[in-house]
PDB file of N, CA and C in Angstrom:
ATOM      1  N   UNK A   1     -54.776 -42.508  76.218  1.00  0.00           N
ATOM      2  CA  UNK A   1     -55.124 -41.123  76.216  1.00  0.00           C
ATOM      3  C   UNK A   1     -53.959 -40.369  75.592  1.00  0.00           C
ATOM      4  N   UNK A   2     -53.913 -39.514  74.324  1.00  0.00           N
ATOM      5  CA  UNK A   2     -53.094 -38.714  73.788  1.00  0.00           C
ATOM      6  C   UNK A   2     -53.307 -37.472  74.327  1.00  0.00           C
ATOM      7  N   UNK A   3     -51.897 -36.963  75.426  1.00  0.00           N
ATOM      8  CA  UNK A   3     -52.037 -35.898  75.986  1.00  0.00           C
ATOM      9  C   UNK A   3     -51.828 -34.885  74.590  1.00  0.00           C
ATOM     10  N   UNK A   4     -52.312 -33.445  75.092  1.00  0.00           N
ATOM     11  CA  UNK A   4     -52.438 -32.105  74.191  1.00  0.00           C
ATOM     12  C   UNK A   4     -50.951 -31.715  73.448  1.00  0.00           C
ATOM     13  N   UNK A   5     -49.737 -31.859  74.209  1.00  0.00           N
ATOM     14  CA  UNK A   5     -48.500 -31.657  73.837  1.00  0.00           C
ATOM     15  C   UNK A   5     -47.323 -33.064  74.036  1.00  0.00           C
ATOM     16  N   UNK A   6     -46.831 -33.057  72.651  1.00  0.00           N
ATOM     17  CA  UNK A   6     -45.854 -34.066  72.899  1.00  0.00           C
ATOM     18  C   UNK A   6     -44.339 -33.519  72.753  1.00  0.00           C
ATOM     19  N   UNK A   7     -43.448 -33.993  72.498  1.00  0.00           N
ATOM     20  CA  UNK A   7     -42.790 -35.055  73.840  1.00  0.00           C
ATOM     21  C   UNK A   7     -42.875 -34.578  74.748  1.00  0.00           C
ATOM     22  N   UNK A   8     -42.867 -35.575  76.020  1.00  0.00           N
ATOM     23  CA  UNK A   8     -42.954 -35.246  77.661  1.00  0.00           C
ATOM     24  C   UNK A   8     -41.913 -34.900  77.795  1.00  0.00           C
ATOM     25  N   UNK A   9     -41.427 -33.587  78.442  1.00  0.00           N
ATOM     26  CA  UNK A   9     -39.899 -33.254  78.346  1.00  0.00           C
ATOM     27  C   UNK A   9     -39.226 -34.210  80.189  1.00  0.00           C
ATOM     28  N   UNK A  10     -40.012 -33.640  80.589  1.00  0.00           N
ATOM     29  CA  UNK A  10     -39.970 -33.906  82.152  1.00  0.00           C
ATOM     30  C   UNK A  10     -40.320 -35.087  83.478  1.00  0.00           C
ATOM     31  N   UNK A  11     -40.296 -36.158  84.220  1.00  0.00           N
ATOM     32  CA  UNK A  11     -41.322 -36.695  84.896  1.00  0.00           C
ATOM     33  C   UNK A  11     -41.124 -35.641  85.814  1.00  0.00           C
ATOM     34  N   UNK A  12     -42.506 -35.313  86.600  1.00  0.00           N
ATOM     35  CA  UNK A  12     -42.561 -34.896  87.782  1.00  0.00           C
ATOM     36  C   UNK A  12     -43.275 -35.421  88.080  1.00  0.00           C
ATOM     37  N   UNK A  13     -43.852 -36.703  88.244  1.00  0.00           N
ATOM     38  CA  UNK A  13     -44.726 -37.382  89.072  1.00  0.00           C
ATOM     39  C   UNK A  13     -44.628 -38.726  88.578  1.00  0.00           C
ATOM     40  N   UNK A  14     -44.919 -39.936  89.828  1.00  0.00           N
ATOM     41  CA  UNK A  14     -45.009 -41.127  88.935  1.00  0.00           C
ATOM     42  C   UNK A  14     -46.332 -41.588  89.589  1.00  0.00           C
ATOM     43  N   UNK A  15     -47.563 -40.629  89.500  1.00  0.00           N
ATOM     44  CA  UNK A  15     -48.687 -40.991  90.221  1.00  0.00           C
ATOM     45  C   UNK A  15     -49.655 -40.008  89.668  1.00  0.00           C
ATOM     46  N   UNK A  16     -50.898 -40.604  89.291  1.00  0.00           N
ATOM     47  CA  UNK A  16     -51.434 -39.542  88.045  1.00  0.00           C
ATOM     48  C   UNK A  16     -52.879 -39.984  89.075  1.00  0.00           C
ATOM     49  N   UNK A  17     -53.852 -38.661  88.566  1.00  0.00           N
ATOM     50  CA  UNK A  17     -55.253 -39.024  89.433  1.00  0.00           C
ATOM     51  C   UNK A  17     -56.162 -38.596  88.310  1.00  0.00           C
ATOM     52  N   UNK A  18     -57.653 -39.311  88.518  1.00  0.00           N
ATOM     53  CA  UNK A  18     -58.553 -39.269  87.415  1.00  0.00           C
ATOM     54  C   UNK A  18     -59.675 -38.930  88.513  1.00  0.00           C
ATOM     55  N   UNK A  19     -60.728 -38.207  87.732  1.00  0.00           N
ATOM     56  CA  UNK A  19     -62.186 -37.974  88.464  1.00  0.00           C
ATOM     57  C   UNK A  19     -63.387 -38.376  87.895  1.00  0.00           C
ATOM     58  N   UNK A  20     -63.890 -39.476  88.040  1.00  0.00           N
ATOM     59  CA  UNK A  20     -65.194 -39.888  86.666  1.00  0.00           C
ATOM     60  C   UNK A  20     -66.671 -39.937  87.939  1.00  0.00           C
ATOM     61  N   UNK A  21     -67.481 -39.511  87.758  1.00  0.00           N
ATOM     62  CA  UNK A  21     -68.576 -39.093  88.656  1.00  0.00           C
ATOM     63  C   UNK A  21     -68.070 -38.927  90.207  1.00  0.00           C
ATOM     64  N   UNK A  22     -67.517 -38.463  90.615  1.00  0.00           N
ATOM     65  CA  UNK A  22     -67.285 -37.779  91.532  1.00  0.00           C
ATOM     66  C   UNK A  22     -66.221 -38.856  92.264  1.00  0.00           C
ATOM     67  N   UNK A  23     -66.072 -39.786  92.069  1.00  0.00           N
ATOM     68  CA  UNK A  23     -65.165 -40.763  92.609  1.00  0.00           C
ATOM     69  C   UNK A  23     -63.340 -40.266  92.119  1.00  0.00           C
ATOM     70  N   UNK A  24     -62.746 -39.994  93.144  1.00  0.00           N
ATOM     71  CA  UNK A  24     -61.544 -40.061  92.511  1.00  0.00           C
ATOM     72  C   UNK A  24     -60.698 -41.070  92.673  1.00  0.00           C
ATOM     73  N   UNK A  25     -59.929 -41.909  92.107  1.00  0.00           N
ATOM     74  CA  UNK A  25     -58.497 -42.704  91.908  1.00  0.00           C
ATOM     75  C   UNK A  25     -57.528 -42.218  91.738  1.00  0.00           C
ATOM     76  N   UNK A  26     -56.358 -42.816  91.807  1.00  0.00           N
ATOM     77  CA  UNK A  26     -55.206 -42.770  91.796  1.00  0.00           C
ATOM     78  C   UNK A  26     -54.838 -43.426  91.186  1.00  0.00           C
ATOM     79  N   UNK A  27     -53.652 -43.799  90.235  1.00  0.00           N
ATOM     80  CA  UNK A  27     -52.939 -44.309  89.431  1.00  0.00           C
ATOM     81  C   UNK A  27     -51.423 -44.117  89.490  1.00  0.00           C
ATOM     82  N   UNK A  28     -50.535 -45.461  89.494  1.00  0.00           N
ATOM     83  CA  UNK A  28     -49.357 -45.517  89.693  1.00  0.00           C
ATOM     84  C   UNK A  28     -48.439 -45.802  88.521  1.00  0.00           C
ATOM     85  N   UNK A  29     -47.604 -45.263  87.791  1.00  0.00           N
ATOM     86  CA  UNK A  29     -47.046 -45.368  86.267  1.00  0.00           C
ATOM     87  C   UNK A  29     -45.755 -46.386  86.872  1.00  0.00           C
ATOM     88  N   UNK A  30     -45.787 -47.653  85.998  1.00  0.00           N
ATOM     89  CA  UNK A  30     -45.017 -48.616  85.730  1.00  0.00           C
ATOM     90  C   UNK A  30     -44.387 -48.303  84.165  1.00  0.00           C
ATOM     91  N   UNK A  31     -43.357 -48.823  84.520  1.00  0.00           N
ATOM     92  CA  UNK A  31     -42.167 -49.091  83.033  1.00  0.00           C
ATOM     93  C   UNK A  31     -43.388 -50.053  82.089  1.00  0.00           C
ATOM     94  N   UNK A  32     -43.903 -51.587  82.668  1.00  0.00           N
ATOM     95  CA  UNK A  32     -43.871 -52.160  81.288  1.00  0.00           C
ATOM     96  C   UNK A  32     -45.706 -52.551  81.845  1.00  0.00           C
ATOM     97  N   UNK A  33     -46.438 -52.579  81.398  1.00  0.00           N
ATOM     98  CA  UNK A  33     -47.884 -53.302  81.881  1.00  0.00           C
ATOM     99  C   UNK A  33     -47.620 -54.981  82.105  1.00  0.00           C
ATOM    100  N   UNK A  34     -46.474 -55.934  81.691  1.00  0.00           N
ATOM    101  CA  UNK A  34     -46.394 -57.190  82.539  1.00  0.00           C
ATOM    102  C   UNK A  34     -46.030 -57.136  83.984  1.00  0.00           C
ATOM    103  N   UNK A  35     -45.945 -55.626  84.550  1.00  0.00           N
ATOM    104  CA  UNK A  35     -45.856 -55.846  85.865  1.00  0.00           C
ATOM    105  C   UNK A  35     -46.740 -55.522  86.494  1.00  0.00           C
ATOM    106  N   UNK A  36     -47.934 -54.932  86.107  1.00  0.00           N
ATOM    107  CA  UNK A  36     -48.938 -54.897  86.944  1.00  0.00           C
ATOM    108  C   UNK A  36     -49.151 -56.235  87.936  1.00  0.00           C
ATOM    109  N   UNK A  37     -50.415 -55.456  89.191  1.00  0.00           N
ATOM    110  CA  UNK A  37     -50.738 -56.712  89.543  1.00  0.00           C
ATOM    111  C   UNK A  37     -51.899 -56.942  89.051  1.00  0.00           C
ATOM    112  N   UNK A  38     -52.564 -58.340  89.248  1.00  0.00           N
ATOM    113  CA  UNK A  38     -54.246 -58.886  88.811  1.00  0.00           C
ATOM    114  C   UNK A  38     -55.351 -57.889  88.940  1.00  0.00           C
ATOM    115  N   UNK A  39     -56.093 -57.770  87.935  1.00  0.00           N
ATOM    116  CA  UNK A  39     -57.062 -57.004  88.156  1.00  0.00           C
ATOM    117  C   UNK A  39     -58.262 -57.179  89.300  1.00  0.00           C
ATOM    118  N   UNK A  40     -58.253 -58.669  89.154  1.00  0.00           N
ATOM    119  CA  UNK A  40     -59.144 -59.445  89.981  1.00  0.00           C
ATOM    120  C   UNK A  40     -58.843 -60.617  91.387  1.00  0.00           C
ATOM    121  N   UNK A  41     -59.124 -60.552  92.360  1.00  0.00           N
ATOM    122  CA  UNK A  41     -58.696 -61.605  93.282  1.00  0.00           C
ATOM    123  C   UNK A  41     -58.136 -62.948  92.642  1.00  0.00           C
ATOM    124  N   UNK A  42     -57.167 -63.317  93.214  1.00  0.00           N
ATOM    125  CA  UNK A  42     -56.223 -64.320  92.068  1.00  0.00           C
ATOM    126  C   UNK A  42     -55.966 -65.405  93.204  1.00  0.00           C
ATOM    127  N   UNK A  43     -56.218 -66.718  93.897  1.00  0.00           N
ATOM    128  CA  UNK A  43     -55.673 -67.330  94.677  1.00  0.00           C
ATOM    129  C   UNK A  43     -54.227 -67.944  94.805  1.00  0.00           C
ATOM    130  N   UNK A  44     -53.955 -68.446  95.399  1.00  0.00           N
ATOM    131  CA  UNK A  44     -52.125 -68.905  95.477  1.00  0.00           C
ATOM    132  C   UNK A  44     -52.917 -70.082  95.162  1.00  0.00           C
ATOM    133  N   UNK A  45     -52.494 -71.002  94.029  1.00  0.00           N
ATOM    134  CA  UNK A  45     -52.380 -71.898  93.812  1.00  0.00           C
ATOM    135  C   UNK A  45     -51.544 -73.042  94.967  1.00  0.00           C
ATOM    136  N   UNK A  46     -50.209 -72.464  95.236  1.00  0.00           N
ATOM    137  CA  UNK A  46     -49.230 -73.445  96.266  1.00  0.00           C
ATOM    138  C   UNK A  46     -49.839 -73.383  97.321  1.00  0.00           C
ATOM    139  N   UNK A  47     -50.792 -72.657  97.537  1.00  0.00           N
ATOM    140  CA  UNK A  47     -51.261 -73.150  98.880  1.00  0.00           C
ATOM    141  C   UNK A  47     -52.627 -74.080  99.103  1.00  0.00           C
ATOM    142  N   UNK A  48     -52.409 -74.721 100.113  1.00  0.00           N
ATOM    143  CA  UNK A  48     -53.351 -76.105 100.135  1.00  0.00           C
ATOM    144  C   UNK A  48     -54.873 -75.133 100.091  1.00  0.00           C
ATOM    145  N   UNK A  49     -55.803 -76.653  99.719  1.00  0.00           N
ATOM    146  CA  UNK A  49     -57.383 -75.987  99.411  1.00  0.00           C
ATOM    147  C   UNK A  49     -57.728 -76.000 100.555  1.00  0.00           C
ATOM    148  N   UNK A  50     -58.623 -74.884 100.768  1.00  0.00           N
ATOM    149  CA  UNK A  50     -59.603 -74.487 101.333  1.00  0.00           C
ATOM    150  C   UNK A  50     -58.874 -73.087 102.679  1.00  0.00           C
ATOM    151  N   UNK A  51     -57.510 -73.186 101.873  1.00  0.00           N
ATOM    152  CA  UNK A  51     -56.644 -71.778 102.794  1.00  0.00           C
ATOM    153  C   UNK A  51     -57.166 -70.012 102.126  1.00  0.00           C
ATOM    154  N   UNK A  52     -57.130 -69.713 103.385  1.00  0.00           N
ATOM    155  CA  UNK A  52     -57.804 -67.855 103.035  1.00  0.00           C
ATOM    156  C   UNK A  52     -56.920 -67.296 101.725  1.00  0.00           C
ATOM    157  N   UNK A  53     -58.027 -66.623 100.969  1.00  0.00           N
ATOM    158  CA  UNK A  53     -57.521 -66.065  99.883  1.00  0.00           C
ATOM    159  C   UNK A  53     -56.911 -64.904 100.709  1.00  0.00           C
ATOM    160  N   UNK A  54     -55.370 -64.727  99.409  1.00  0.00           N
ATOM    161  CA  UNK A  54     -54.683 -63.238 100.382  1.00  0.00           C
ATOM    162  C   UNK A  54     -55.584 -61.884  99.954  1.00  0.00           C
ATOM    163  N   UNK A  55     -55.503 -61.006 100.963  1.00  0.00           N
ATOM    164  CA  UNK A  55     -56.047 -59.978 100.604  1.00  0.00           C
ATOM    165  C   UNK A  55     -56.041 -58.989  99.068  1.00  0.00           C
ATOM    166  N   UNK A  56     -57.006 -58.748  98.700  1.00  0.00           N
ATOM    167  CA  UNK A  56     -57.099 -58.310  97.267  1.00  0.00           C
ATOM    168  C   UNK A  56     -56.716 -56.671  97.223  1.00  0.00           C
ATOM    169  N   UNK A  57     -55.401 -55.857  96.809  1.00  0.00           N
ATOM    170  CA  UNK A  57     -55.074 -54.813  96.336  1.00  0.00           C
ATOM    171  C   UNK A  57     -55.135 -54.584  94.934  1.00  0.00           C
ATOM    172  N   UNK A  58     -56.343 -53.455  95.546  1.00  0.00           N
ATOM    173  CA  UNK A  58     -57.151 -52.845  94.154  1.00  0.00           C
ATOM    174  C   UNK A  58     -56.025 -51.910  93.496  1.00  0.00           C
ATOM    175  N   UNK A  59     -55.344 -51.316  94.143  1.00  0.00           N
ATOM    176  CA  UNK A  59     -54.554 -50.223  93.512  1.00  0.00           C
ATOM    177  C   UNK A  59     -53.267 -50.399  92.981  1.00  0.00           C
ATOM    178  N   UNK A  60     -52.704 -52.048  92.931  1.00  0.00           N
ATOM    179  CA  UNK A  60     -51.933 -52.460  92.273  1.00  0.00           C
ATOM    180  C   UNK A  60     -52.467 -52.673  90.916  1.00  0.00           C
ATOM    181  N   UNK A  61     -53.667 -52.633  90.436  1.00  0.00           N
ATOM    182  CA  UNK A  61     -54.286 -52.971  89.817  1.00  0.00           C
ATOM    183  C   UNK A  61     -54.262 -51.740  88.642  1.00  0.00           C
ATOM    184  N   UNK A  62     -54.563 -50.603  89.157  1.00  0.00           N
ATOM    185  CA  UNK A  62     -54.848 -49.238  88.323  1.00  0.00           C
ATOM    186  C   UNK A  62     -52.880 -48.520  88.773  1.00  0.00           C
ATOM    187  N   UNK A  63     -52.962 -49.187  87.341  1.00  0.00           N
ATOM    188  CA  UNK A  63     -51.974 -48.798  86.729  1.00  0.00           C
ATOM    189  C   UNK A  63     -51.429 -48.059  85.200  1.00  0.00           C
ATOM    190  N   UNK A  64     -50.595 -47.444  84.981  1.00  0.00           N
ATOM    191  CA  UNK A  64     -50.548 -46.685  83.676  1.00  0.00           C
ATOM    192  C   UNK A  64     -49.049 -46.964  83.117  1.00  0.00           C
ATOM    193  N   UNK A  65     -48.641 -46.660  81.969  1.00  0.00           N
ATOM    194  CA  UNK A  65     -47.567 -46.109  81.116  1.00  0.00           C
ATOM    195  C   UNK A  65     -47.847 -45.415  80.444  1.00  0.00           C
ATOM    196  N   UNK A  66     -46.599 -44.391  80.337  1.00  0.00           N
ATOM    197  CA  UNK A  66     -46.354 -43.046  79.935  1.00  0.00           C
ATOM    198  C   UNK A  66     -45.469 -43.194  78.848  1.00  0.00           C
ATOM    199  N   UNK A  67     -45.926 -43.535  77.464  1.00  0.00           N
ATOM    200  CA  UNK A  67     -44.766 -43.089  76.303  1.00  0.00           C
ATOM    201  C   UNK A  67     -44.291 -41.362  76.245  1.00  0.00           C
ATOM    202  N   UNK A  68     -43.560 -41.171  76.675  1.00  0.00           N
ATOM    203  CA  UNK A  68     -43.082 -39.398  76.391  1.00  0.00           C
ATOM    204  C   UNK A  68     -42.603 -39.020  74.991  1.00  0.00           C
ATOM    205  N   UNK A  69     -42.504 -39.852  74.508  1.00  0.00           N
ATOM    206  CA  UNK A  69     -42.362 -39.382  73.055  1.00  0.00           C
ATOM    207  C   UNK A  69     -43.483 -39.457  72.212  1.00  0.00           C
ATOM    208  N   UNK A  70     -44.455 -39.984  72.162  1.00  0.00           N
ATOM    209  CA  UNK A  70     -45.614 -39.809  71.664  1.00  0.00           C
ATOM    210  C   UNK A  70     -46.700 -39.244  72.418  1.00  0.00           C
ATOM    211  N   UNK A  71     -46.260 -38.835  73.556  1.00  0.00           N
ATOM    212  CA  UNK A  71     -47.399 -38.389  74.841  1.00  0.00           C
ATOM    213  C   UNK A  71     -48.713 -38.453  74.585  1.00  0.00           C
ATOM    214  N   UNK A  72     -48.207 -40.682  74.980  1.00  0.00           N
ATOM    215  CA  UNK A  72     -49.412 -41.081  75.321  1.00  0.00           C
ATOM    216  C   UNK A  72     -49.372 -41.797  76.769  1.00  0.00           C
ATOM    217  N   UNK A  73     -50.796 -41.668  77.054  1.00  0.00           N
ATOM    218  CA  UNK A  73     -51.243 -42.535  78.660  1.00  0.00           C
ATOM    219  C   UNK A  73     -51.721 -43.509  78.393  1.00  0.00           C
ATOM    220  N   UNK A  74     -51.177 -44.960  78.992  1.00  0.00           N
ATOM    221  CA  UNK A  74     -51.874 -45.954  78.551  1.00  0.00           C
ATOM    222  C   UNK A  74     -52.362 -46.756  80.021  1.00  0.00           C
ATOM    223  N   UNK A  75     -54.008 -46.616  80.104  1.00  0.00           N
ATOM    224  CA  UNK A  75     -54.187 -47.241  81.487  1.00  0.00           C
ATOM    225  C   UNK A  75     -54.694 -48.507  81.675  1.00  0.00           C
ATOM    226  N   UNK A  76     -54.823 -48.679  82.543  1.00  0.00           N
ATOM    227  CA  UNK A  76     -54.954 -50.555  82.732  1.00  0.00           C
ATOM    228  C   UNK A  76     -55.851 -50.738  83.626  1.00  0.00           C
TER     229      UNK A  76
END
């Protein structure tokens, strides 16, 4: 998303929110997108078969970067 004015002079937030049919999210801005987490339930491999998958966090998931010099949003 190419915001209206560039460069970002400022952060004041490292948590951005979106509204698409009435549902709102939240979004958390990371430095690089290899640190996100999985988009999708991911099992531990090291652990023996047939052990409980760990719980799935969606909101590690919806994540963004912020170039401020080209003020762009890049979401994930």
């Amino acid at each position: 998303m190419k915001l209206s004015q560039a460069p970002v002079l400022a952060k004041i937030s490292d948590h951005c929110s979106t509204t698409l049919q009435g549902a709102t999210q939240t979004w958390t801005e990371i430095s690089d997108m290899f640190l996100a987490g999985p988009e999708v339930p991911v099992p531990d491999l090291r652990l023996p078969p047939g052990s409980p998958v760990p719980l799935f966090d969606a909101a590690k998931a919806r994540v963004f970067v912020l170039d401020p010099e080209a003020g762009q949003i890049t979401f994930r």
